[in-house]
N, C-alpha and C. Protein backbone atom coordinates (compact mmCIF):
# COMPACT_ATOMS: atom_id res chain seq x y z
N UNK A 1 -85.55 403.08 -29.81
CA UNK A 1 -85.60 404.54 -29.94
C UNK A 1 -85.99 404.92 -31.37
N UNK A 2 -87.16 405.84 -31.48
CA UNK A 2 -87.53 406.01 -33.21
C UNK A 2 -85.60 407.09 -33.26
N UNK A 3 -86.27 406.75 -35.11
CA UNK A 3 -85.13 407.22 -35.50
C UNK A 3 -85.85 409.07 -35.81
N UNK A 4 -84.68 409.63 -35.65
CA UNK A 4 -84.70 410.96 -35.68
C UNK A 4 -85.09 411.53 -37.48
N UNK A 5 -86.23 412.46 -37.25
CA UNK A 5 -86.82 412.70 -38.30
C UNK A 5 -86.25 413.86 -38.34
N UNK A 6 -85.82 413.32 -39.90
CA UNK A 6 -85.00 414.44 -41.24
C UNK A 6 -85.50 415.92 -41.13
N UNK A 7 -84.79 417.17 -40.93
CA UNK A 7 -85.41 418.29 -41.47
C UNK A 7 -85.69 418.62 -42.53
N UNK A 8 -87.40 419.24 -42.99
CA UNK A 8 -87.40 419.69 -44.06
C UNK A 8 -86.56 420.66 -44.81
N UNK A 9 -86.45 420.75 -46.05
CA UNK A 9 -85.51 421.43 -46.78
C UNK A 9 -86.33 423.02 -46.16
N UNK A 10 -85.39 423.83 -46.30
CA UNK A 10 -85.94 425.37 -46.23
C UNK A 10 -86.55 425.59 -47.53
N UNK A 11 -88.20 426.42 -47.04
CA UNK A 11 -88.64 426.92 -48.28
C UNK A 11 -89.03 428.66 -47.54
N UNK A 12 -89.08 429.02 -48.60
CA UNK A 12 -89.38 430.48 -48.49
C UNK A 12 -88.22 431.47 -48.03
N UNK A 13 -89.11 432.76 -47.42
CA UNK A 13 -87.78 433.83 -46.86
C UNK A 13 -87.11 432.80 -45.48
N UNK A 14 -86.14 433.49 -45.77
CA UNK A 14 -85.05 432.75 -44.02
C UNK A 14 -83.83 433.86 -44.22
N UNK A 15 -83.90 434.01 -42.61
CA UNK A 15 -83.08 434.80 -41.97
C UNK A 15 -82.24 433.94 -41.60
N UNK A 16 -81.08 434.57 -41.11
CA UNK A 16 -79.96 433.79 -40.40
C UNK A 16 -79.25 435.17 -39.01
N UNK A 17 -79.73 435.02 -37.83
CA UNK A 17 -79.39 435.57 -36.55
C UNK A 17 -78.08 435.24 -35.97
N UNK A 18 -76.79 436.03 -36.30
CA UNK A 18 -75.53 435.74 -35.86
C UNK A 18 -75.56 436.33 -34.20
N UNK A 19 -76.03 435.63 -33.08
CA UNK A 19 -75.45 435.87 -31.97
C UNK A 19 -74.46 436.68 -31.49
N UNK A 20 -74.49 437.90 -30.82
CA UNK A 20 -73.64 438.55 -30.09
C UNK A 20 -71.81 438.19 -30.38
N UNK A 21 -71.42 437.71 -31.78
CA UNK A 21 -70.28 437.41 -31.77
C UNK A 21 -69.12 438.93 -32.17
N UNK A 22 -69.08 439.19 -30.68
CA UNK A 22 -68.32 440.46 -30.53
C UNK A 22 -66.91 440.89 -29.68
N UNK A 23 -65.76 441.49 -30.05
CA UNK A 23 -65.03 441.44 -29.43
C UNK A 23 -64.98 441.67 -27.93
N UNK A 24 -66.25 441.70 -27.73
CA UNK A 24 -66.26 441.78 -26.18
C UNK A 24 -66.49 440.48 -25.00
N UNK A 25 -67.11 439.79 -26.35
CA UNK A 25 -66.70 438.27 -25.65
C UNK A 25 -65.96 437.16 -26.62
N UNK A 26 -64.67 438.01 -26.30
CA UNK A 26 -63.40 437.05 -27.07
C UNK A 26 -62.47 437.28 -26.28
N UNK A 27 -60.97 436.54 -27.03
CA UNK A 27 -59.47 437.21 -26.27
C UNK A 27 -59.52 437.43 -25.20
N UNK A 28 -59.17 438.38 -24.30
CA UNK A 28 -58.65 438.57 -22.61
C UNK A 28 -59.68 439.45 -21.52
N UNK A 29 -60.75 440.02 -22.97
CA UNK A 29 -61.97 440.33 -22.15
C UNK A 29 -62.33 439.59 -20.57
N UNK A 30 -63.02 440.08 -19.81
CA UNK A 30 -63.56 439.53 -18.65
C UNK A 30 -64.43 438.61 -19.24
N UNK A 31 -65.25 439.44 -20.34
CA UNK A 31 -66.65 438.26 -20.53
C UNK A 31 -66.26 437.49 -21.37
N UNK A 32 -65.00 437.01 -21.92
CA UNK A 32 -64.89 436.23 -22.81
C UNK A 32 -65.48 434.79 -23.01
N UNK A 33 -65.96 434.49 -24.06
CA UNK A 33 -66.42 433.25 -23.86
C UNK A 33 -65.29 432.04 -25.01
N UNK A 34 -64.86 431.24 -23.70
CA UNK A 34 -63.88 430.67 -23.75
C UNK A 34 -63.73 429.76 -25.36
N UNK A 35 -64.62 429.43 -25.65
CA UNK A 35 -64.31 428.64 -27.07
C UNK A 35 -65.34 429.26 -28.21
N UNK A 36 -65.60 430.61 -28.34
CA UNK A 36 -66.12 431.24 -29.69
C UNK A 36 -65.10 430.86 -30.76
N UNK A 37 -63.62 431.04 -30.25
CA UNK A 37 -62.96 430.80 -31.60
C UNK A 37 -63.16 429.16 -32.36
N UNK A 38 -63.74 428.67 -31.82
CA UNK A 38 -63.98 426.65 -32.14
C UNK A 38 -65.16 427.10 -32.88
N UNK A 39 -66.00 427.94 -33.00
CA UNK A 39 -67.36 427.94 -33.68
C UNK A 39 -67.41 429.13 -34.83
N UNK A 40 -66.46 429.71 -34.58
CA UNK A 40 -66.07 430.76 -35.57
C UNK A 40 -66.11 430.53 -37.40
N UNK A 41 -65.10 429.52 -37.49
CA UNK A 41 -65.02 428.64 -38.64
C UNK A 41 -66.41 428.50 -39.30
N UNK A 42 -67.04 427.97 -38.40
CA UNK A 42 -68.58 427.34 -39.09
C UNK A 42 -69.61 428.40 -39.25
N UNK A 43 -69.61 429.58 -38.46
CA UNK A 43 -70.30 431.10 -38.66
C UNK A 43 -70.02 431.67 -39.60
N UNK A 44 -68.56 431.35 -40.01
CA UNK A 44 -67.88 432.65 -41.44
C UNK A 44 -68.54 432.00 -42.68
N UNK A 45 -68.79 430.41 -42.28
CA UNK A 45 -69.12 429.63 -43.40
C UNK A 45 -70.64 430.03 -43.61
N UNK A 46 -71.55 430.07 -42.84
CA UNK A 46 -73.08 430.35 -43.01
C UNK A 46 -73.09 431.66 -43.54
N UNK A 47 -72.57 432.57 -42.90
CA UNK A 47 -72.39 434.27 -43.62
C UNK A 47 -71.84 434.20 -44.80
N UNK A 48 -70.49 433.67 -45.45
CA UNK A 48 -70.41 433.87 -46.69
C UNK A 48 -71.24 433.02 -47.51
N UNK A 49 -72.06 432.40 -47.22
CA UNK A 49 -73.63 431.62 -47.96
C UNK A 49 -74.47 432.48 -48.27
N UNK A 50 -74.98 433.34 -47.27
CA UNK A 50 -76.09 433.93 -46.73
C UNK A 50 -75.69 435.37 -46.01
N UNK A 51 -74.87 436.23 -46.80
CA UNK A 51 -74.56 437.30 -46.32
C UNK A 51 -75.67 438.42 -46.45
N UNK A 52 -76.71 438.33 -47.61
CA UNK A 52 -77.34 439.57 -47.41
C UNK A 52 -78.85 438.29 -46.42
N UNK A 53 -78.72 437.63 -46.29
CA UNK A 53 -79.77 437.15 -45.32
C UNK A 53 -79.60 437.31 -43.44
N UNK A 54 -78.53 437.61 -43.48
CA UNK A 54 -77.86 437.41 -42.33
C UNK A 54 -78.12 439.10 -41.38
N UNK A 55 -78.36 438.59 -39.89
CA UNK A 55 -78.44 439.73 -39.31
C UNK A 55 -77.90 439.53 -38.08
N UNK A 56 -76.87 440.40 -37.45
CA UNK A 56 -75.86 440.39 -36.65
C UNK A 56 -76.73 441.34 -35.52
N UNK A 57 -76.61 440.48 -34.59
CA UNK A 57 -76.68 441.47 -33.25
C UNK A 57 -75.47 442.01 -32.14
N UNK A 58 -75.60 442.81 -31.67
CA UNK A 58 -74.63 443.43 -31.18
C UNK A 58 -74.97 443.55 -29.43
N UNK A 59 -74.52 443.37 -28.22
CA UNK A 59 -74.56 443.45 -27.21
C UNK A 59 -74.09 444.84 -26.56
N UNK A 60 -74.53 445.64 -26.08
CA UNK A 60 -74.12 446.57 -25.96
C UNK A 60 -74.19 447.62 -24.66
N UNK A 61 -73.61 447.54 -24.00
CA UNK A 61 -73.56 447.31 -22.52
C UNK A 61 -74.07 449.36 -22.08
N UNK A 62 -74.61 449.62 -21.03
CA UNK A 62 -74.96 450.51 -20.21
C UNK A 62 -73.31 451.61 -20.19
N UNK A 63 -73.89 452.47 -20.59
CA UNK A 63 -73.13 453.93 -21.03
C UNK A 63 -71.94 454.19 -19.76
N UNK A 64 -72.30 454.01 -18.02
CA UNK A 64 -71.94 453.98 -17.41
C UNK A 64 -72.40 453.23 -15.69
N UNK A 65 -71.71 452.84 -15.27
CA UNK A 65 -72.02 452.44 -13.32
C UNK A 65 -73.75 452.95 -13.47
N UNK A 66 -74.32 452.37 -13.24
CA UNK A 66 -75.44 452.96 -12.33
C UNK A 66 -77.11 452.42 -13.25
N UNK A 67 -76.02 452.81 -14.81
CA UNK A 67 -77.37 453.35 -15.91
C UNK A 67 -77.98 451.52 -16.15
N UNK A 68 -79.00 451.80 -16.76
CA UNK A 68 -79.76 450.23 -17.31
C UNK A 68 -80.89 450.68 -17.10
N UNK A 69 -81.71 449.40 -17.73
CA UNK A 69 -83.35 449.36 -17.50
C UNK A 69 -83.49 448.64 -16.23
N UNK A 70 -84.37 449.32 -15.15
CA UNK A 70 -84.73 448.97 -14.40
C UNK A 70 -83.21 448.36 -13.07
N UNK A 71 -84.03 448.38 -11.58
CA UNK A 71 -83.43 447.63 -11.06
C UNK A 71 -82.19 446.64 -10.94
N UNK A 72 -82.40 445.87 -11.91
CA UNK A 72 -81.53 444.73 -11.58
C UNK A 72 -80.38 445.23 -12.71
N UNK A 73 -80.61 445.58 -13.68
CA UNK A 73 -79.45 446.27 -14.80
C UNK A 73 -78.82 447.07 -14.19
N UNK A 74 -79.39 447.84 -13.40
CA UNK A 74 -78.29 448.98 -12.73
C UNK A 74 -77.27 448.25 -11.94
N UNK A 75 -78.33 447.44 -11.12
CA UNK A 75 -77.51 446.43 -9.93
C UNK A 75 -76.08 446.00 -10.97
N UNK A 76 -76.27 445.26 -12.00
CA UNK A 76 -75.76 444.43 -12.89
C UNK A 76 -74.55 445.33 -13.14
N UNK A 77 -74.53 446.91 -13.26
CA UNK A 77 -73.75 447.56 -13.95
C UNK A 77 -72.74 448.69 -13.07
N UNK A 78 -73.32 447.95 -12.03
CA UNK A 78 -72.55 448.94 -10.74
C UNK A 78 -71.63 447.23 -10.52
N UNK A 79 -72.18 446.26 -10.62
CA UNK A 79 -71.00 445.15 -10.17
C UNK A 79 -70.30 444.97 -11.55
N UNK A 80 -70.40 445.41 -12.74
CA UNK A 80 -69.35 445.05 -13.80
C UNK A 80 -69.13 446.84 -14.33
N UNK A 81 -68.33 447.70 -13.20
CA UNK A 81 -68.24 449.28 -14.33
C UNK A 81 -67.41 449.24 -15.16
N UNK A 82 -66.43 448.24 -15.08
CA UNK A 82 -65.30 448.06 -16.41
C UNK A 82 -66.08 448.10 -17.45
N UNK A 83 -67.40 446.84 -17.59
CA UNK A 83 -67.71 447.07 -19.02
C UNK A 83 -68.44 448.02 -19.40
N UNK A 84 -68.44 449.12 -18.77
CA UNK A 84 -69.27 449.97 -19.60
C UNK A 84 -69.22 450.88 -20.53
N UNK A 85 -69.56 451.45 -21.45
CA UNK A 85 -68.81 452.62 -22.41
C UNK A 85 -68.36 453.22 -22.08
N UNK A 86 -68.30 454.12 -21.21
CA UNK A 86 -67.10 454.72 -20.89
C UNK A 86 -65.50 454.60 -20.33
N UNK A 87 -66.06 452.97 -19.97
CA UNK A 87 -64.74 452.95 -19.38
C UNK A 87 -63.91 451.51 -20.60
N UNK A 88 -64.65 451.51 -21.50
CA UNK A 88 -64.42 450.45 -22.95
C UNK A 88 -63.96 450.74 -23.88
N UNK A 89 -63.15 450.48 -24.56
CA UNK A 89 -62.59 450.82 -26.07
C UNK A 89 -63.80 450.98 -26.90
N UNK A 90 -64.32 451.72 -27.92
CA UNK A 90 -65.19 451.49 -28.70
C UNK A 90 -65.12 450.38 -29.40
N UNK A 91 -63.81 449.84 -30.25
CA UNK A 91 -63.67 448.94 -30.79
C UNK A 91 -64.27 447.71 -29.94
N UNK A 92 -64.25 447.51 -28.83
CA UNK A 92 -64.96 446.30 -28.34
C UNK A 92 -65.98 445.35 -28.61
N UNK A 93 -67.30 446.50 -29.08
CA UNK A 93 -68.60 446.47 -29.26
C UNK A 93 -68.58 445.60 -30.37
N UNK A 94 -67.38 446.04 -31.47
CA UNK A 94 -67.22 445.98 -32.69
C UNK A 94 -67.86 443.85 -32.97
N UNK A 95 -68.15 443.62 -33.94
CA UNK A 95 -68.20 441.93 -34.37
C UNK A 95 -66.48 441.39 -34.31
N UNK A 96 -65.99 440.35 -34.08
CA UNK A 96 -65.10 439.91 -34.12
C UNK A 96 -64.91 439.93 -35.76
N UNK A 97 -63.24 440.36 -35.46
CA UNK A 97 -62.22 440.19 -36.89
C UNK A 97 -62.66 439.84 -38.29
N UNK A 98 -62.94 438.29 -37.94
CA UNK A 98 -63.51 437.62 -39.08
C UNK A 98 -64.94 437.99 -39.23
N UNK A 99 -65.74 438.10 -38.57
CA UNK A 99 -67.19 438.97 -39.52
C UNK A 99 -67.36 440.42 -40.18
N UNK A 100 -66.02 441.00 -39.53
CA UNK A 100 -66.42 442.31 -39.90
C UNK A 100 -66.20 442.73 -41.25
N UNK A 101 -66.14 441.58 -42.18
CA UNK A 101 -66.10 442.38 -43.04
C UNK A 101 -67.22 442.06 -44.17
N UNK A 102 -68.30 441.52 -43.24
CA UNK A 102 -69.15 440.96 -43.93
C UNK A 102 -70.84 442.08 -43.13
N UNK A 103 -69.81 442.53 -42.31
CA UNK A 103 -71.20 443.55 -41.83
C UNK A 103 -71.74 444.51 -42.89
N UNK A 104 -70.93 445.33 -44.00
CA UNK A 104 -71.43 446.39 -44.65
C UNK A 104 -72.41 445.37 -45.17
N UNK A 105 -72.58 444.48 -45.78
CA UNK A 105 -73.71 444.25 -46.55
C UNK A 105 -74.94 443.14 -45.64
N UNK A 106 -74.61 442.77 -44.82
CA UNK A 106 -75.42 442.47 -43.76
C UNK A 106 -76.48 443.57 -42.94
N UNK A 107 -77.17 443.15 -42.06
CA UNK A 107 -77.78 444.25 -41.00
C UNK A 107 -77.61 443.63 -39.78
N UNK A 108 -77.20 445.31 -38.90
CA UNK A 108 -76.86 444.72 -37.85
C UNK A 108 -77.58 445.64 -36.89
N UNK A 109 -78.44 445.50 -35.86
CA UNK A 109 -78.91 445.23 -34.84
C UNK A 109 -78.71 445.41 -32.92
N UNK A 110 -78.46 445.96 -32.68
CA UNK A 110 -78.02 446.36 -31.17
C UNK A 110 -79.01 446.52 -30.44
N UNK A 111 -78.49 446.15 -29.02
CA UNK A 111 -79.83 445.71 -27.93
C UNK A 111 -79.04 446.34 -26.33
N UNK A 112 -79.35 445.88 -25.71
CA UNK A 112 -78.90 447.07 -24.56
C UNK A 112 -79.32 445.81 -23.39
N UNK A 113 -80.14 444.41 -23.84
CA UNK A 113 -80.66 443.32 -22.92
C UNK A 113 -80.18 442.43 -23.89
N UNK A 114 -80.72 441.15 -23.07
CA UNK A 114 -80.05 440.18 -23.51
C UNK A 114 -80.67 439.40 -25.34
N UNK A 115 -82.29 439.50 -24.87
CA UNK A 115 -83.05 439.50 -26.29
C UNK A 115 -83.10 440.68 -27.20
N UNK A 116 -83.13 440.09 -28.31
CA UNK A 116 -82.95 441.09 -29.79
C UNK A 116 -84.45 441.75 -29.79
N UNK A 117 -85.09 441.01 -29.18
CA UNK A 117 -86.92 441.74 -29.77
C UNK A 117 -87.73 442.56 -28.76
N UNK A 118 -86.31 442.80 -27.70
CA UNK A 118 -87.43 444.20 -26.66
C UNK A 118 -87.23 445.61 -27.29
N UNK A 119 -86.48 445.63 -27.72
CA UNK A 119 -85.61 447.39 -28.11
C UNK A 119 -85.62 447.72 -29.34
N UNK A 120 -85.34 447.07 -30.33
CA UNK A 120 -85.25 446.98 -31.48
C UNK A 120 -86.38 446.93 -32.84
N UNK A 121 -86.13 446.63 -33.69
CA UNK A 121 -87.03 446.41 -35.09
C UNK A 121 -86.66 445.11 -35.51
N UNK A 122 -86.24 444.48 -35.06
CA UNK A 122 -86.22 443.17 -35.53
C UNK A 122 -87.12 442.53 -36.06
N UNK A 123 -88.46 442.74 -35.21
CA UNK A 123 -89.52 441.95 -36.21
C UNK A 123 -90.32 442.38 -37.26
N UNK A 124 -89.67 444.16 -37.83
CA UNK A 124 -90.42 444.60 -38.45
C UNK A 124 -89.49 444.38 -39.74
N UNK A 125 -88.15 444.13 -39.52
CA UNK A 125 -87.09 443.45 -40.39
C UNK A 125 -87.26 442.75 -41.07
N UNK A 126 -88.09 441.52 -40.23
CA UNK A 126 -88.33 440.35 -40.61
C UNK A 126 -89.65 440.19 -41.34
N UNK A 127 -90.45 440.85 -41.14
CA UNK A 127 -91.95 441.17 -41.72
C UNK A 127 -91.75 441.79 -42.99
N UNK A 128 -90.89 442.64 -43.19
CA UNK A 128 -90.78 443.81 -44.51
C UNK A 128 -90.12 442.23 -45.12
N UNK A 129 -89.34 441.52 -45.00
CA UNK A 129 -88.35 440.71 -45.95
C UNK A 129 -89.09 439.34 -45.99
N UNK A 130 -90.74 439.37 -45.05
CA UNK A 130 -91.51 437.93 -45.58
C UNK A 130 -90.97 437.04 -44.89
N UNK A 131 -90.02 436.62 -43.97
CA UNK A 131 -89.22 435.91 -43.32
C UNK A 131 -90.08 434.81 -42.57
N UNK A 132 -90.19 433.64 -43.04
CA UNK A 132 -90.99 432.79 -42.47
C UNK A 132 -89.51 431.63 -41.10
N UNK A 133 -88.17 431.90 -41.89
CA UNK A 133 -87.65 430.57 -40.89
C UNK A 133 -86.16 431.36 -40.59
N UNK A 134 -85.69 431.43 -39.22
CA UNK A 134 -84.43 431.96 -38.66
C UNK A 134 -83.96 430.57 -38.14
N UNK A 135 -82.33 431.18 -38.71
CA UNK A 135 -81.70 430.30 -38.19
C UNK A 135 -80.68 430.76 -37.51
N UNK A 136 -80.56 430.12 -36.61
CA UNK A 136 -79.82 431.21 -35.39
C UNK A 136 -78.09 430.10 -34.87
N UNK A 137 -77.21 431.40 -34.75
CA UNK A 137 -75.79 431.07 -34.48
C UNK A 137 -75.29 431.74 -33.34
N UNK A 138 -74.23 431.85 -32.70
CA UNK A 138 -73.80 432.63 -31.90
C UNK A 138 -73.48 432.45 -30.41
N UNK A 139 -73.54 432.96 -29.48
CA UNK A 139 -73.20 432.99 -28.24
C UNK A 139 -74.55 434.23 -27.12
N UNK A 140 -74.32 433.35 -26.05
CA UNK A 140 -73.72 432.22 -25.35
C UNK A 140 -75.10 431.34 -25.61
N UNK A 141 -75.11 430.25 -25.42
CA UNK A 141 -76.71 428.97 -25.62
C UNK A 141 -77.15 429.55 -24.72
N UNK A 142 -76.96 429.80 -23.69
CA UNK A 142 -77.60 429.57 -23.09
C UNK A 142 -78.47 430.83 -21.65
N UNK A 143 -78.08 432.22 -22.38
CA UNK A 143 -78.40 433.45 -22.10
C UNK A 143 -78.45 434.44 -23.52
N UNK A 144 -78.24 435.07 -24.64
CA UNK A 144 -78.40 435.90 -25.33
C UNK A 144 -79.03 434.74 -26.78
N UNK A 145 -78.56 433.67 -26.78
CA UNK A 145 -78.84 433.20 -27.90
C UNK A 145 -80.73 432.14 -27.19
N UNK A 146 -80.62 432.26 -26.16
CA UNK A 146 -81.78 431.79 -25.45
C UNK A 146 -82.62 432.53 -25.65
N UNK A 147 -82.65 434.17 -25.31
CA UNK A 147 -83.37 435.13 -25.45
C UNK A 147 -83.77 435.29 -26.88
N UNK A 148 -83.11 435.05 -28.13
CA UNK A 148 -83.08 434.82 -29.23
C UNK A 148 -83.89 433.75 -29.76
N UNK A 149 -84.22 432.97 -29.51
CA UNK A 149 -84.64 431.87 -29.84
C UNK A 149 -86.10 432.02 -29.27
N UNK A 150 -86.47 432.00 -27.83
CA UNK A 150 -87.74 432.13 -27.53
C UNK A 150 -88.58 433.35 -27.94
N UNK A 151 -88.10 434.17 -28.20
CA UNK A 151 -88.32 435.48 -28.75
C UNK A 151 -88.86 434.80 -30.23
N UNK A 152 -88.30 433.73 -30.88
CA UNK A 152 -88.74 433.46 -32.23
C UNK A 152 -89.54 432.55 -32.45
N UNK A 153 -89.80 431.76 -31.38
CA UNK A 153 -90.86 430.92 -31.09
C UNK A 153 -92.22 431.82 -30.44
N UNK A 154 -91.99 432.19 -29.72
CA UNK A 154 -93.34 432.98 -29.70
C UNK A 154 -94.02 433.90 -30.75
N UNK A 155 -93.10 434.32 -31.93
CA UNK A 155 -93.51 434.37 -32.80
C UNK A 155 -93.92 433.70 -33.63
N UNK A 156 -93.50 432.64 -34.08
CA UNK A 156 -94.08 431.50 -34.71
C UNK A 156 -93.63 431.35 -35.86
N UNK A 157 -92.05 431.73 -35.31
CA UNK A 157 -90.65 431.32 -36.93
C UNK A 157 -90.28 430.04 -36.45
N UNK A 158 -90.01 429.54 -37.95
CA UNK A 158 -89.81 428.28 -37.92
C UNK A 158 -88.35 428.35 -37.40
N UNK A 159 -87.74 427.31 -35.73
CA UNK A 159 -87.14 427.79 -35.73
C UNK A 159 -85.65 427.31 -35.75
N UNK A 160 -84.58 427.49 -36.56
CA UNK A 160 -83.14 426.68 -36.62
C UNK A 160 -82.04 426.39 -35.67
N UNK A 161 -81.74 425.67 -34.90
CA UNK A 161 -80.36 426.36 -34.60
C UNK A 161 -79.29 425.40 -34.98
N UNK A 162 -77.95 426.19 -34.97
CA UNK A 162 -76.97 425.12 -35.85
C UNK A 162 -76.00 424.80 -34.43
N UNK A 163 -76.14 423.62 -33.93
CA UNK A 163 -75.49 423.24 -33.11
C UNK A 163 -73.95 423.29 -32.57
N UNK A 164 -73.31 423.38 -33.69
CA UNK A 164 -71.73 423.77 -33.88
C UNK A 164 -71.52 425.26 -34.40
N UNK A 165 -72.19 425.98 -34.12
CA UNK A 165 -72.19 427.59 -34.26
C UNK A 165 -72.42 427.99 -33.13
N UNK A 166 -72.75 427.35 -31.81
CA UNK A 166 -73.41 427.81 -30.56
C UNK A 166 -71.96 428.13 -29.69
N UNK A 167 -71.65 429.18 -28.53
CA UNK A 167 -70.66 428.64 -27.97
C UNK A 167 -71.41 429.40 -26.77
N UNK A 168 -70.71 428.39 -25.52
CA UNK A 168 -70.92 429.22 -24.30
C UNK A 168 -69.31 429.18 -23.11
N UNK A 169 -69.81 429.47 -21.89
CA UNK A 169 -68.91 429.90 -21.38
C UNK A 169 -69.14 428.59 -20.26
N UNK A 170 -70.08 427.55 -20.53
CA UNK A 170 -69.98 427.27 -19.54
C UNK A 170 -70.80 425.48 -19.94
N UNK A 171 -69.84 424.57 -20.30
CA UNK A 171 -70.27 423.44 -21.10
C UNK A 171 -71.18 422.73 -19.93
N UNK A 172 -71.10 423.08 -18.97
CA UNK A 172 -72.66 421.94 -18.12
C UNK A 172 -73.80 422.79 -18.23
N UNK A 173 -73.72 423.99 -18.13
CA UNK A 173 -75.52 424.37 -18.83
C UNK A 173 -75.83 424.80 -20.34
N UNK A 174 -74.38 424.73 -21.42
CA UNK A 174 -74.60 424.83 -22.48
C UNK A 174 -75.41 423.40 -22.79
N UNK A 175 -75.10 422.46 -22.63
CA UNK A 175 -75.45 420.81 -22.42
C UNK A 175 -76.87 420.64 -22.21
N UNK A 176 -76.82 421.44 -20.71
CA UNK A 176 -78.42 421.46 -20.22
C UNK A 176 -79.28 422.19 -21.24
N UNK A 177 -78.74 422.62 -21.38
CA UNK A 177 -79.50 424.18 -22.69
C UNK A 177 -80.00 423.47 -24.37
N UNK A 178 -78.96 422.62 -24.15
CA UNK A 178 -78.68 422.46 -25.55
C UNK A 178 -79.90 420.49 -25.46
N UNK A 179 -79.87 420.61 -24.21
CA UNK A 179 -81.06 419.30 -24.19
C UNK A 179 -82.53 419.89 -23.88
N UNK A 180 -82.63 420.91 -23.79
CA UNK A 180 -83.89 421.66 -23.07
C UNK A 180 -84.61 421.89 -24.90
N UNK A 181 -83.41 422.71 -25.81
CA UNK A 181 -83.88 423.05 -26.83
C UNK A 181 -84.39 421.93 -27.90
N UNK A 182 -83.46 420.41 -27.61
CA UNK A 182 -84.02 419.29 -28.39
C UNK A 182 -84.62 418.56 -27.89
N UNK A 183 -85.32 418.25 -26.43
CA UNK A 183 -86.48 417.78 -25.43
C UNK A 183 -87.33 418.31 -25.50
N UNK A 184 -87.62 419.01 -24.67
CA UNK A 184 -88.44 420.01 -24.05
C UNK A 184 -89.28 420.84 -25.09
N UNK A 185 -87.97 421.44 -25.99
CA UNK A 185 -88.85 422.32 -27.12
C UNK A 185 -88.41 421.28 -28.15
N UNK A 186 -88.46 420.73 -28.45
CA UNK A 186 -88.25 420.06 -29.89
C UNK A 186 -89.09 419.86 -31.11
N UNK A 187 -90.59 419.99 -30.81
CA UNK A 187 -91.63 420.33 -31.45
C UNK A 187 -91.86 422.01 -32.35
N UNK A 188 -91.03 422.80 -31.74
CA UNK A 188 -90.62 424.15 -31.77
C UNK A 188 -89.67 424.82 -32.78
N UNK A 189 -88.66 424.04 -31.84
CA UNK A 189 -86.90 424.32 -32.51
C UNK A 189 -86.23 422.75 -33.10
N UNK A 190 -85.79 423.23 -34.50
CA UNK A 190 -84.93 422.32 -35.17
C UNK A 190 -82.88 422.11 -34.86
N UNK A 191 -82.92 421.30 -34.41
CA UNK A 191 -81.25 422.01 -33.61
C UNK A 191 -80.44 420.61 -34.93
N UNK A 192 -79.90 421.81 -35.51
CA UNK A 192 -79.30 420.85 -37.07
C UNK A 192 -77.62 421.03 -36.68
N UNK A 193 -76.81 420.57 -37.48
CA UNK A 193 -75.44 420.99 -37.71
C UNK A 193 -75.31 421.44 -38.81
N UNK A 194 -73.85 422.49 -38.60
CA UNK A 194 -73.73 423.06 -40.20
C UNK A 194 -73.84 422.59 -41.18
N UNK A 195 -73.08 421.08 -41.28
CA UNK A 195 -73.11 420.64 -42.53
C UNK A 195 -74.23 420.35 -42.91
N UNK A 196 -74.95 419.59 -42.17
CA UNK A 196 -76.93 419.51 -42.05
C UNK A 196 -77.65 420.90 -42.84
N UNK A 197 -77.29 422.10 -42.12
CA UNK A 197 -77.67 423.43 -42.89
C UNK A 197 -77.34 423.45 -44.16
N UNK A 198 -76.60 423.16 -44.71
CA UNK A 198 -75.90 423.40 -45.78
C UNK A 198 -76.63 422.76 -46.81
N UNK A 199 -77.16 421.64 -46.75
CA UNK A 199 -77.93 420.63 -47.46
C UNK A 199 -79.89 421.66 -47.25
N UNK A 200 -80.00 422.20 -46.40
CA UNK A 200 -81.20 422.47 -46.22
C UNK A 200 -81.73 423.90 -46.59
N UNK A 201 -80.36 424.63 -46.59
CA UNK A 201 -81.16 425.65 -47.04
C UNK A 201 -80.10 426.02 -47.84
N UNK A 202 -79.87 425.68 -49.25
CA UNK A 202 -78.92 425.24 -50.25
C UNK A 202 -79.12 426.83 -50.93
């Protein structure tokens, strides 16, 4: 088996994309995703590195029953009306505990789907700040942080992800997910570990 070739050191602008890590998928929530708090640790660590590089997205669910884009969102939001704003704490939306206090000087980002780059300015974010390489954290692998990622490959950012920052809800297609991104795309996406990050984009 060749041996696995070293990532280059980061040069230039780089972003860092904190995944949907929000109290709405933590604690006793419905959508909680069962082990964010195991990846938490290693997220607070990349943000207090890289706090004004860092950009937080926010998940942010359909106002009420019925509303969404298109078809299948409505469908989506008539079978989950608990989560919707009106029937949600505001605080929900909010970033979990430990980031929030790293949002004032961060930017943060809200989407209404699962990818950051249908709704938003994200890539005009990234264009104004020269941003040649994202490195991406968060939840879940394998639906919002998926949408995240291909979204940055078709752009043609160099692209990171930190393997022990990822969490999902569901370890046989986080697995699958997480072999798709170092198979399949591996020519594409660099899938490092924190401590790996740490050395690379110093």
């Amino acid at each position: 088996m060749p041996e696995k070739k070293q990532p280059a050191p980061i040069q230039g602008q780089a972003a860092h994309i904190c995944v949907d890590m929000q109290n709405i998928f933590s604690g006793d929530s419905p959508w909680a995703v069962p082990w964010m708090d195991r990846i938490t640790g290693n997220v607070v660590d990349i943000v207090k590195q890289h706090t004004d590089a860092t950009i937080f997205t926010r998940f942010v669910p359909a106002r009420k029953p019925g509303n969404g884009m298109g078809l299948k969102w409505k469908e989506y939001y008539e079978a989950w009306a608990d989560m919707t704003l009106e029937r949600l704490a505001p605080s929900m939306i909010d970033l979990i505990p430990a980031l929030q206090p790293f949002a004032e000087h961060a930017t943060v980002v809200d989407k209404h789907v699962y990818s950051p780059w249908v709704e938003s300015n994200l890539s005009g974010v990234l264009r104004h700040r020269d941003v040649e390489t994202l490195v991406i954290t968060g939840g879940e692998t394998e639906v919002c942080v998926l949408g995240t990622v291909m979204g940055a490959v078709d752009r043609g950012y160099r692209t990171i992800i930190v393997k022990d920052a990822l969490c999902s809800s569901a370890d046989e297609t986080h697995d699958a997910m997480m072999k798709i991104y170092c198979d399949r795309l591996g020519k594409q996406i660099e899938v490092v570990s924190s401590k790996e990050l740490r050395t690379l984009w110093a």
